[in-house]
C-alpha atoms as a PDB file:
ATOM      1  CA  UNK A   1      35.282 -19.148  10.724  1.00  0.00           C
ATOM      2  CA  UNK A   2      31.978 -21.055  11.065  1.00  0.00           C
ATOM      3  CA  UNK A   3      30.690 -17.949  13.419  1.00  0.00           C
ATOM      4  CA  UNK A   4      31.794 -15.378  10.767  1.00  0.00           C
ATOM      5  CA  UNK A   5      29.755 -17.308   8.134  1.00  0.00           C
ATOM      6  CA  UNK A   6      26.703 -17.485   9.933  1.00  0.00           C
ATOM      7  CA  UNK A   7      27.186 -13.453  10.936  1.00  0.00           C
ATOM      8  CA  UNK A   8      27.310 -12.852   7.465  1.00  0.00           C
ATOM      9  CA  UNK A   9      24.330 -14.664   6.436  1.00  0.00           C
ATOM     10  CA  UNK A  10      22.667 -13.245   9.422  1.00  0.00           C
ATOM     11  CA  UNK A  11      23.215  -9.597   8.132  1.00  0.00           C
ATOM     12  CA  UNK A  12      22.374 -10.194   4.912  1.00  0.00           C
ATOM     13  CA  UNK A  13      18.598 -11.417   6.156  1.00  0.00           C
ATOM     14  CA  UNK A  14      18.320  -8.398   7.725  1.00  0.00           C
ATOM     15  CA  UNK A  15      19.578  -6.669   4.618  1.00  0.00           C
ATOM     16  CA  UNK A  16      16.838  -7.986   2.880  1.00  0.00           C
ATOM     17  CA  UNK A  17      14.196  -7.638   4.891  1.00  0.00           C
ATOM     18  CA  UNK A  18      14.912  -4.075   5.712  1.00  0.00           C
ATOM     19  CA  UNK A  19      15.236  -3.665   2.288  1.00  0.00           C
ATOM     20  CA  UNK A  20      11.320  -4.725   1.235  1.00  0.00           C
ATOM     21  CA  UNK A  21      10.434  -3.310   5.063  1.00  0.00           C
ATOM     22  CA  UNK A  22       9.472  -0.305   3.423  1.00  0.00           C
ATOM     23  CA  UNK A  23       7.254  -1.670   1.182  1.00  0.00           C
ATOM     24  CA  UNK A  24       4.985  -3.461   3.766  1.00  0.00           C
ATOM     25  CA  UNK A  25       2.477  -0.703   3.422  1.00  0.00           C
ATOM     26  CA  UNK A  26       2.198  -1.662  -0.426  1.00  0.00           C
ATOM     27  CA  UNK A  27       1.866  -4.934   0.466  1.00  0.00           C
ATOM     28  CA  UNK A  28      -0.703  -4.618   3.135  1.00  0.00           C
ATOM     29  CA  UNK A  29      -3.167  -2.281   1.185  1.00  0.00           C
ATOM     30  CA  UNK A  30      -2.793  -4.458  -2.018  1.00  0.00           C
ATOM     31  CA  UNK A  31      -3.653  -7.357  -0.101  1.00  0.00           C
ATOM     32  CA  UNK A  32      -6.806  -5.655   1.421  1.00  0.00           C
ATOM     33  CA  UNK A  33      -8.190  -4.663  -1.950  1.00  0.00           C
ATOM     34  CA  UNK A  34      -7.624  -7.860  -3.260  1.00  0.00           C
ATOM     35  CA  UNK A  35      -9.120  -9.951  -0.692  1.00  0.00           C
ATOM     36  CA  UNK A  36     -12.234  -7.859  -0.006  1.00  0.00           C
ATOM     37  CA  UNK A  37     -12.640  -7.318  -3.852  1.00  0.00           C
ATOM     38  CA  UNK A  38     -12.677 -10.854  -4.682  1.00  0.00           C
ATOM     39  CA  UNK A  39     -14.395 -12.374  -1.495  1.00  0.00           C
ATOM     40  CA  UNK A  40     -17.358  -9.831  -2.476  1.00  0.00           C
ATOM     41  CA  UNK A  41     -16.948 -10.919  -5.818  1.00  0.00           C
ATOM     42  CA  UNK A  42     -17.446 -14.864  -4.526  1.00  0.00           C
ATOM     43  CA  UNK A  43     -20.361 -13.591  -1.675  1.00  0.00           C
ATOM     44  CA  UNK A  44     -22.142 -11.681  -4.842  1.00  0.00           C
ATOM     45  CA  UNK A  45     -21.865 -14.524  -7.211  1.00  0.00           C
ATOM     46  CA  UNK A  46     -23.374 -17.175  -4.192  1.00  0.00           C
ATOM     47  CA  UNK A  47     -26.039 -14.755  -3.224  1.00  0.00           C
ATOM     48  CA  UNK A  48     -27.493 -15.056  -7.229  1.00  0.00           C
ATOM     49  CA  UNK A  49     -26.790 -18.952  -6.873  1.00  0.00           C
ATOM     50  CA  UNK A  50     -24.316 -18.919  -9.601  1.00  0.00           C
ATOM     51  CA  UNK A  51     -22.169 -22.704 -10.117  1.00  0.00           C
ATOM     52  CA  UNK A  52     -18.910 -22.597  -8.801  1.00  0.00           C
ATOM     53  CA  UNK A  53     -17.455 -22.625 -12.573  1.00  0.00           C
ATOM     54  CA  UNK A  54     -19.352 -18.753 -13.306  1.00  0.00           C
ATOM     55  CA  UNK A  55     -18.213 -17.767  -9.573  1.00  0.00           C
ATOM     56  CA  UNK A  56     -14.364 -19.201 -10.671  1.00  0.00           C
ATOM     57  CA  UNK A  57     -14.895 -17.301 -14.243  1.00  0.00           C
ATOM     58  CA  UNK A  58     -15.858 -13.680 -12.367  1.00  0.00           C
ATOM     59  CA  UNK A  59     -13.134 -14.198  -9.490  1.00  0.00           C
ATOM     60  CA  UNK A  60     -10.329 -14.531 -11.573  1.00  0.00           C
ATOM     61  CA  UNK A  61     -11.539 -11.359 -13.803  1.00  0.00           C
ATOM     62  CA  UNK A  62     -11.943  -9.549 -11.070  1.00  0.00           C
ATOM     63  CA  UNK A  63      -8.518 -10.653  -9.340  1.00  0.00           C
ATOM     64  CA  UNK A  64      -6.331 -10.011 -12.524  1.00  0.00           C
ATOM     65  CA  UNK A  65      -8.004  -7.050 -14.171  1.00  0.00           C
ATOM     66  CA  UNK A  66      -8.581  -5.042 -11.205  1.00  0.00           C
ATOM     67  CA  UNK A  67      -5.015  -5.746  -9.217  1.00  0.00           C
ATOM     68  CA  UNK A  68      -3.807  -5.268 -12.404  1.00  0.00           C
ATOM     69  CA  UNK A  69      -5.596  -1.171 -12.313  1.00  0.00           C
ATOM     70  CA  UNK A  70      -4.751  -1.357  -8.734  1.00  0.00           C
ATOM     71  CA  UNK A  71      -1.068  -1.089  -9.602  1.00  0.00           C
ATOM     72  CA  UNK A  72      -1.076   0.656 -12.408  1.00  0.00           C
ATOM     73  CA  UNK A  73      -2.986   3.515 -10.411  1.00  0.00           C
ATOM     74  CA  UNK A  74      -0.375   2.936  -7.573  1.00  0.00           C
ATOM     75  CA  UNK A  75       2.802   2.462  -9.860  1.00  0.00           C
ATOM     76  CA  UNK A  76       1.715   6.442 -11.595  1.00  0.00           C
ATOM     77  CA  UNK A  77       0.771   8.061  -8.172  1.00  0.00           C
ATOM     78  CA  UNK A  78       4.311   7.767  -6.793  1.00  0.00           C
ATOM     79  CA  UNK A  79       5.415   8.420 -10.195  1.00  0.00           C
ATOM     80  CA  UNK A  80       4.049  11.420 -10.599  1.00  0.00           C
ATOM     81  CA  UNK A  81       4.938  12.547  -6.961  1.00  0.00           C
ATOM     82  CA  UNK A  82       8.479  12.065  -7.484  1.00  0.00           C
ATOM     83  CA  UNK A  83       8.195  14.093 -10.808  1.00  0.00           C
ATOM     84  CA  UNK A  84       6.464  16.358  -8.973  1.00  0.00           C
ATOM     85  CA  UNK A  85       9.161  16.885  -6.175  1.00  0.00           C
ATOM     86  CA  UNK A  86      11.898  16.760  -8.740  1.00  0.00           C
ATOM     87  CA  UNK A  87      10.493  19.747 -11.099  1.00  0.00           C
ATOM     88  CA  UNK A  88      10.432  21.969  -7.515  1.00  0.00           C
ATOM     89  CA  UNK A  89      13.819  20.925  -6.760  1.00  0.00           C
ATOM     90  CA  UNK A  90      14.712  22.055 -10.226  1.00  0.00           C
ATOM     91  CA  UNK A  91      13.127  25.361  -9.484  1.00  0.00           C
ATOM     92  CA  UNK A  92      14.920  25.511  -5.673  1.00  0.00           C
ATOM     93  CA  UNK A  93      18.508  25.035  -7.472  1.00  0.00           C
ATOM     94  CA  UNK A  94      17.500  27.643  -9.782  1.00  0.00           C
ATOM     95  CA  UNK A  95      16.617  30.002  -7.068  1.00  0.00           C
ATOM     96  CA  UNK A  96      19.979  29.548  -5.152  1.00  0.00           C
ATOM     97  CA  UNK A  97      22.287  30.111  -7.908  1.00  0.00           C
ATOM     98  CA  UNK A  98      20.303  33.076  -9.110  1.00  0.00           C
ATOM     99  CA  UNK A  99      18.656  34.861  -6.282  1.00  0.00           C
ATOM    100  CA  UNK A 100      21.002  33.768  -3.388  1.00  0.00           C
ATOM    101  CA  UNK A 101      20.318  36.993  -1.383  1.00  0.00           C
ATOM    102  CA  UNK A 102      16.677  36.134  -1.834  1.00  0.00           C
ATOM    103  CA  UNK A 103      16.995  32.755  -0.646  1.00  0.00           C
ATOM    104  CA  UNK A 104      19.407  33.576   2.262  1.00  0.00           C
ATOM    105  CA  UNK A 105      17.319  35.407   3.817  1.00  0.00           C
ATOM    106  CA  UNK A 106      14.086  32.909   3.046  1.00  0.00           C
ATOM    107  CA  UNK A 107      16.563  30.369   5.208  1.00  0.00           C
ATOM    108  CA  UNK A 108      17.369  33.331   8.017  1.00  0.00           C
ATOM    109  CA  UNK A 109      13.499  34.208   8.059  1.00  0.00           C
ATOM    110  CA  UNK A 110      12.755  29.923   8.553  1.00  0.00           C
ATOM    111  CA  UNK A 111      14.913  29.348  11.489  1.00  0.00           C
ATOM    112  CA  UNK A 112      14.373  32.825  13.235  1.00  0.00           C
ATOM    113  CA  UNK A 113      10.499  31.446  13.241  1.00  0.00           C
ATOM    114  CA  UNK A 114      12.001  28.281  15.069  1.00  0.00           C
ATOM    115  CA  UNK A 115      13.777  30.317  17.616  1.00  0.00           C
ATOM    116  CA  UNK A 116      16.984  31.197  16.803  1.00  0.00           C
ATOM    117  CA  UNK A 117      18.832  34.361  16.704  1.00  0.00           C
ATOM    118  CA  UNK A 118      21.506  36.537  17.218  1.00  0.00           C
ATOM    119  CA  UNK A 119      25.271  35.076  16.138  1.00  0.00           C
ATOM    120  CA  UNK A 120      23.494  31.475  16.409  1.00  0.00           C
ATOM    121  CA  UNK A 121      21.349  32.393  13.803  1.00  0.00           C
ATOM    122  CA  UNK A 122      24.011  33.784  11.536  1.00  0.00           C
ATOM    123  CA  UNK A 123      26.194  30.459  11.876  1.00  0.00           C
ATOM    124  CA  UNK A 124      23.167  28.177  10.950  1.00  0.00           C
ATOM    125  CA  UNK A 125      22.236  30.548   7.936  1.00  0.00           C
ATOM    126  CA  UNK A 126      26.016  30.102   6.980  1.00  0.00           C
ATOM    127  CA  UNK A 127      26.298  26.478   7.440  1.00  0.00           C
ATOM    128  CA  UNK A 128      23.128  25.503   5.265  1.00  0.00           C
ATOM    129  CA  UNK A 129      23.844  28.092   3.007  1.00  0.00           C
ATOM    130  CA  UNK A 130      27.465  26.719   2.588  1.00  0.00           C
ATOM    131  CA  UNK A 131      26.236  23.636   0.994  1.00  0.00           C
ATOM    132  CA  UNK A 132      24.151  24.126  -2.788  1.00  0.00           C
ATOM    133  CA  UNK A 133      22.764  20.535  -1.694  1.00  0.00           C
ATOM    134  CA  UNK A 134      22.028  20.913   1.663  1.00  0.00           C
ATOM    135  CA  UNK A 135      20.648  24.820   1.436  1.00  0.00           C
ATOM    136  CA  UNK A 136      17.959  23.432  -1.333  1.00  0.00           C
ATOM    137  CA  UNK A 137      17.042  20.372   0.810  1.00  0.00           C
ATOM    138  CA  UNK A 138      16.722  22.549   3.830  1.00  0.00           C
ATOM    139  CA  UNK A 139      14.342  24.983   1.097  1.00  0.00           C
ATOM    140  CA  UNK A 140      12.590  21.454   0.369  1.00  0.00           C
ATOM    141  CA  UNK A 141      11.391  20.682   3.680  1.00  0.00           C
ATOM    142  CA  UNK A 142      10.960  23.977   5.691  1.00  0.00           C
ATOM    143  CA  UNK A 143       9.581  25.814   2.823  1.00  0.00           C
ATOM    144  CA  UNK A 144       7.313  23.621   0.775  1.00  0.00           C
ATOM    145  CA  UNK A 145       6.981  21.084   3.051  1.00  0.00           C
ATOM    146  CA  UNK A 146       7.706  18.351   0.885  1.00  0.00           C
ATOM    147  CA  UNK A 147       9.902  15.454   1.672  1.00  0.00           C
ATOM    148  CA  UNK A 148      11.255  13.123  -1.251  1.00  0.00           C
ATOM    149  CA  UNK A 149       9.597   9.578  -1.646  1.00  0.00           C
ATOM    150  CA  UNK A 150      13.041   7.135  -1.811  1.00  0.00           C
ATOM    151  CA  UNK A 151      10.735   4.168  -2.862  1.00  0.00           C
ATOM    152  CA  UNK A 152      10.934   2.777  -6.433  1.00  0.00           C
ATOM    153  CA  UNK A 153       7.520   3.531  -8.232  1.00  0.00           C
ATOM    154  CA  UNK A 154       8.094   0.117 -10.110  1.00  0.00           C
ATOM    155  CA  UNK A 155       8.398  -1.348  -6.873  1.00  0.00           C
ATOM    156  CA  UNK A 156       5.339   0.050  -5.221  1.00  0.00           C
ATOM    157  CA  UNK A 157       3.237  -1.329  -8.025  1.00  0.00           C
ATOM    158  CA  UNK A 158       4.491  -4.967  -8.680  1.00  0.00           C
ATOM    159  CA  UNK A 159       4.226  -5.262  -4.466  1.00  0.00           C
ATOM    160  CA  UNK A 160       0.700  -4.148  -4.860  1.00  0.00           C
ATOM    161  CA  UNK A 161      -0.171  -6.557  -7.912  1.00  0.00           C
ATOM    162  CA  UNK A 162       1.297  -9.096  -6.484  1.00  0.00           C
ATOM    163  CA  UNK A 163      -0.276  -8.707  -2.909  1.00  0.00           C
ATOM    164  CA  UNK A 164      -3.350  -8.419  -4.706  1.00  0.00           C
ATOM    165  CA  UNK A 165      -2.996 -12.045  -6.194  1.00  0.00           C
ATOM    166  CA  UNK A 166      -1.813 -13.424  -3.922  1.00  0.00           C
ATOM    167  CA  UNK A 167      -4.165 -12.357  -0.917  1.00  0.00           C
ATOM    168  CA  UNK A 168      -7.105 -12.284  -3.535  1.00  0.00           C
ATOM    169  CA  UNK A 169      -6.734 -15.866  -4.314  1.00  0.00           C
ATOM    170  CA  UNK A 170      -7.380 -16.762  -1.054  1.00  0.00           C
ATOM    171  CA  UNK A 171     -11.654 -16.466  -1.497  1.00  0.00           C
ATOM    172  CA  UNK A 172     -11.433 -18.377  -4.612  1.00  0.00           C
ATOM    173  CA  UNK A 173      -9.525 -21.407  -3.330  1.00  0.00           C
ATOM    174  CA  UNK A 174     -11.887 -23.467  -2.341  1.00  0.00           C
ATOM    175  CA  UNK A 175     -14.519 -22.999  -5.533  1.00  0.00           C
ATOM    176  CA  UNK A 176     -10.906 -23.901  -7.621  1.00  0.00           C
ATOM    177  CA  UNK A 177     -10.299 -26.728  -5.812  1.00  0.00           C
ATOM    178  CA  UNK A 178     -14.364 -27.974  -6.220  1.00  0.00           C
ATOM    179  CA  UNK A 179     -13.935 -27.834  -9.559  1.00  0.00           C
ATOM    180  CA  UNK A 180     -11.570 -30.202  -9.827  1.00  0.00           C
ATOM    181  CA  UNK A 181     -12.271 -32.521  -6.515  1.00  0.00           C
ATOM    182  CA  UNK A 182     -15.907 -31.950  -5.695  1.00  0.00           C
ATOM    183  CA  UNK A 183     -16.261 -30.956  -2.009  1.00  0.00           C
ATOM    184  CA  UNK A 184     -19.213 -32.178  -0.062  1.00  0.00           C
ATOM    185  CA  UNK A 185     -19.347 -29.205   2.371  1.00  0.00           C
ATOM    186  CA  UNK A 186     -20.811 -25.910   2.225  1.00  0.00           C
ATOM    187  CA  UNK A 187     -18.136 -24.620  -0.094  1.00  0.00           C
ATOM    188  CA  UNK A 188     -19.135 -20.798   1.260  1.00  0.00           C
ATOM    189  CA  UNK A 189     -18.593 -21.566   4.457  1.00  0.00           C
ATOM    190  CA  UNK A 190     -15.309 -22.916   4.144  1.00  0.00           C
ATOM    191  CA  UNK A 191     -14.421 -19.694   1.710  1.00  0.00           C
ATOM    192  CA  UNK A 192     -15.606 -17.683   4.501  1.00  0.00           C
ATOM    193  CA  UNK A 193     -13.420 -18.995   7.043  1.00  0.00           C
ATOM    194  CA  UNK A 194     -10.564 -19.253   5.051  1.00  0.00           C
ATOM    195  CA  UNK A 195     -11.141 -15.941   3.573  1.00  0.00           C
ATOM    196  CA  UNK A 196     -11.276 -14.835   7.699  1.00  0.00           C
ATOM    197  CA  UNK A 197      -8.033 -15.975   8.323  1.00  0.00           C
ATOM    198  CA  UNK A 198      -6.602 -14.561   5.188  1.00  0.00           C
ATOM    199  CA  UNK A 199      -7.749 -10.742   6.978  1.00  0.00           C
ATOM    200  CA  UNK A 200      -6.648 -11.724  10.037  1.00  0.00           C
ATOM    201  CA  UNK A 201      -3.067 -12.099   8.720  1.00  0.00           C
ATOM    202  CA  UNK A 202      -3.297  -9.219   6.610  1.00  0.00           C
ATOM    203  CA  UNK A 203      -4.401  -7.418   9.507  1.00  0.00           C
ATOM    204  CA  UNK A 204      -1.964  -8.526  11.605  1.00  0.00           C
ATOM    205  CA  UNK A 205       0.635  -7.231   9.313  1.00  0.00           C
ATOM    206  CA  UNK A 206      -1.146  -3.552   8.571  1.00  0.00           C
ATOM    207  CA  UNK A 207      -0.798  -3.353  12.669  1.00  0.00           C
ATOM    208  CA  UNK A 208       2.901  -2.441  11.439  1.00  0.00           C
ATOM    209  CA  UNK A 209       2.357  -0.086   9.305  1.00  0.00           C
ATOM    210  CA  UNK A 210      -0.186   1.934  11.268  1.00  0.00           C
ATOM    211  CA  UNK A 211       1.521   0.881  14.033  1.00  0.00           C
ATOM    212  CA  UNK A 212      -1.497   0.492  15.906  1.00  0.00           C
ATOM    213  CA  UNK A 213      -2.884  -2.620  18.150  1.00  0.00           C
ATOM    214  CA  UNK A 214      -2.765  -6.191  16.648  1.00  0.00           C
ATOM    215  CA  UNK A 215      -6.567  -6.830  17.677  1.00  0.00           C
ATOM    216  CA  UNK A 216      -7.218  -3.633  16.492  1.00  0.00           C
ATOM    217  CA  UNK A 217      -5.709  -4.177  12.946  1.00  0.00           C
ATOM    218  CA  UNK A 218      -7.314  -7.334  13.030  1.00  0.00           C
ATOM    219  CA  UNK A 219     -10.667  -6.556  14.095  1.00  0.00           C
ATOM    220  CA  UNK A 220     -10.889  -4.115  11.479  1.00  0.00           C
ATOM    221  CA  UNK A 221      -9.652  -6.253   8.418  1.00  0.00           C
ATOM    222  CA  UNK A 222     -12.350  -8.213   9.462  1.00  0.00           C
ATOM    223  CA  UNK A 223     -15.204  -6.106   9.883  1.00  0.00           C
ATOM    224  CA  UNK A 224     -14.384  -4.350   6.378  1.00  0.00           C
ATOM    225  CA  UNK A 225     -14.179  -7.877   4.861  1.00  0.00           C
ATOM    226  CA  UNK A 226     -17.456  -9.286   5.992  1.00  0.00           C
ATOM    227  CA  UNK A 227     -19.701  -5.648   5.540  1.00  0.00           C
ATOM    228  CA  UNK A 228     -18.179  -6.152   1.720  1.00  0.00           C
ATOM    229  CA  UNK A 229     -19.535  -9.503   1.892  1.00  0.00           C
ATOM    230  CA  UNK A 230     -22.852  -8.958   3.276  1.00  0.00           C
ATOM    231  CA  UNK A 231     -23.670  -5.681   1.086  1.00  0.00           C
ATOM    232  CA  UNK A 232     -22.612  -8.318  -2.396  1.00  0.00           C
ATOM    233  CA  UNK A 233     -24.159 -11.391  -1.095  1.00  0.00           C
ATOM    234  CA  UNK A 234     -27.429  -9.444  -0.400  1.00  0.00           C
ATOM    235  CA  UNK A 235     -27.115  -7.408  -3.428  1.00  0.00           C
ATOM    236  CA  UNK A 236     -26.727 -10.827  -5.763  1.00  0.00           C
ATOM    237  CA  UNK A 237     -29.545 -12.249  -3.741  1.00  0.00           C
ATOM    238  CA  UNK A 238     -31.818  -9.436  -4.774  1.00  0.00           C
ATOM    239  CA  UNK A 239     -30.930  -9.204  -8.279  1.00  0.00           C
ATOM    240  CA  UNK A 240     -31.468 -12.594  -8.709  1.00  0.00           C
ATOM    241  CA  UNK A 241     -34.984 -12.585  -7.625  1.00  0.00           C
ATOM    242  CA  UNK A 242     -35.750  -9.425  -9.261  1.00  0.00           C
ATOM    243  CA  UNK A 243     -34.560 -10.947 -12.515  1.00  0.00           C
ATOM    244  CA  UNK A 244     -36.332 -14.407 -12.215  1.00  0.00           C
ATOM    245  CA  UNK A 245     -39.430 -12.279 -11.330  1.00  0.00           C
ATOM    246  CA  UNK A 246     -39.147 -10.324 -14.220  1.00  0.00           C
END
């Protein structure tokens, strides 16, 4: 009984998991943009010597409004790719209860290109062709090449917002915490290495979506991170002596 139980719960992880699996790749670009957004953000902000209050002030805008755009832009992509693939469904159906001669021999003319012919031919044409469903998936795939996204557009944009935040937080940490407990060290620094490991992980977990190498993923997280942070920390640096010139 005890064994059952723990089966149960067991299969119900991997329910869940499997579940939100296929929203990793939401997850790991929204985490990207918000990390290298805000850290360059936080690198800009230091490089004008603004107070950790202005830096906190910018962050956060930056971390709200632009996740916020982020998954809006996300949320309506998918959206309007699933309308998209729906209205050419509509317009496959259409074809195969009106023009089924047409669209028989659109599926004969497919699979003869793949090989097949003779009575083979003629029982695969019947079989898809058999099937309303099946015939206009089959039109889906092999004749416009387009394959219907199964992932919640919803979904895909709360996962990226909240990636965002979440991820995005991670450069402003420290100058939050300052604020409230003054820190004696160099409060970039520490941003900097925290805001390291924060890519590292991220990059560890886009290795599974590109399924590529984990020092790979990693390496590259990183290197996009700190160019964003050099190019903004510069950048600040120069405006701010340009201005105090001026």
């Amino acid at each position: 009984m005890h064994t059952t139980h723990n089966e149960d719960a067991l299969h119900s992880q991997k329910g869940f998991l499997k579940k939100y699996e296929a929203y990793l790749g939401e997850f790991v670009y929204g985490g990207i943009d918000g990390c290298v957004t805000t850290f360059a953000v936080v690198a800009g902000a230091v490089g004008a010597g603004l107070n950790s209050s202005i830096i906190i002030i910018l962050g956060f805008a930056n971390l709200l409004a632009d996740g916020f755009a982020m998954s809006v832009g996300a949320y309506l992509s998918a959206k309007s790719e699933k309308d998209n693939y729906n209205k050419h469904k509509q317009v496959e159906y259409w074809e195969v209860d009106n023009l089924p001669e047409v669209e028989t021999e659109e599926i004969r003319e497919i699979y003869a290109a793949k090989g097949f012919e003779g009575e083979l031919l003629e029982q695969v044409v019947e079989v898809i062709t058999s099937d309303r469903d099946r015939w206009v998936d089959v039109m889906m795939k092999e004749e416009l090449n387009m394959i219907e996204e199964t992932k919640s557009p919803f979904k895909m944009g709360l996962v990226t917002y909240i990636a965002f935040i979440l991820i995005g937080l991670i450069p402003l940490t420290v100058y939050v915490w300052d604020y409230f407990n003054p820190i004696e060290a160099n409060r970039f620094l520490l941003t900097s290495i925290f805001t390291g490991l924060g890519f590292m992980f991220i990059g560890f977990l886009k290795t599974y979506v590109t399924e590529t190498k984990i020092w790979k993923g990693v390496l590259e997280t990183l290197t996009l991170g700190a160019i964003a942070a050099l190019v903004s920390y510069f950048v600040g640096d120069l405006l701010e002596k340009l201005i105090l010139a001026s």
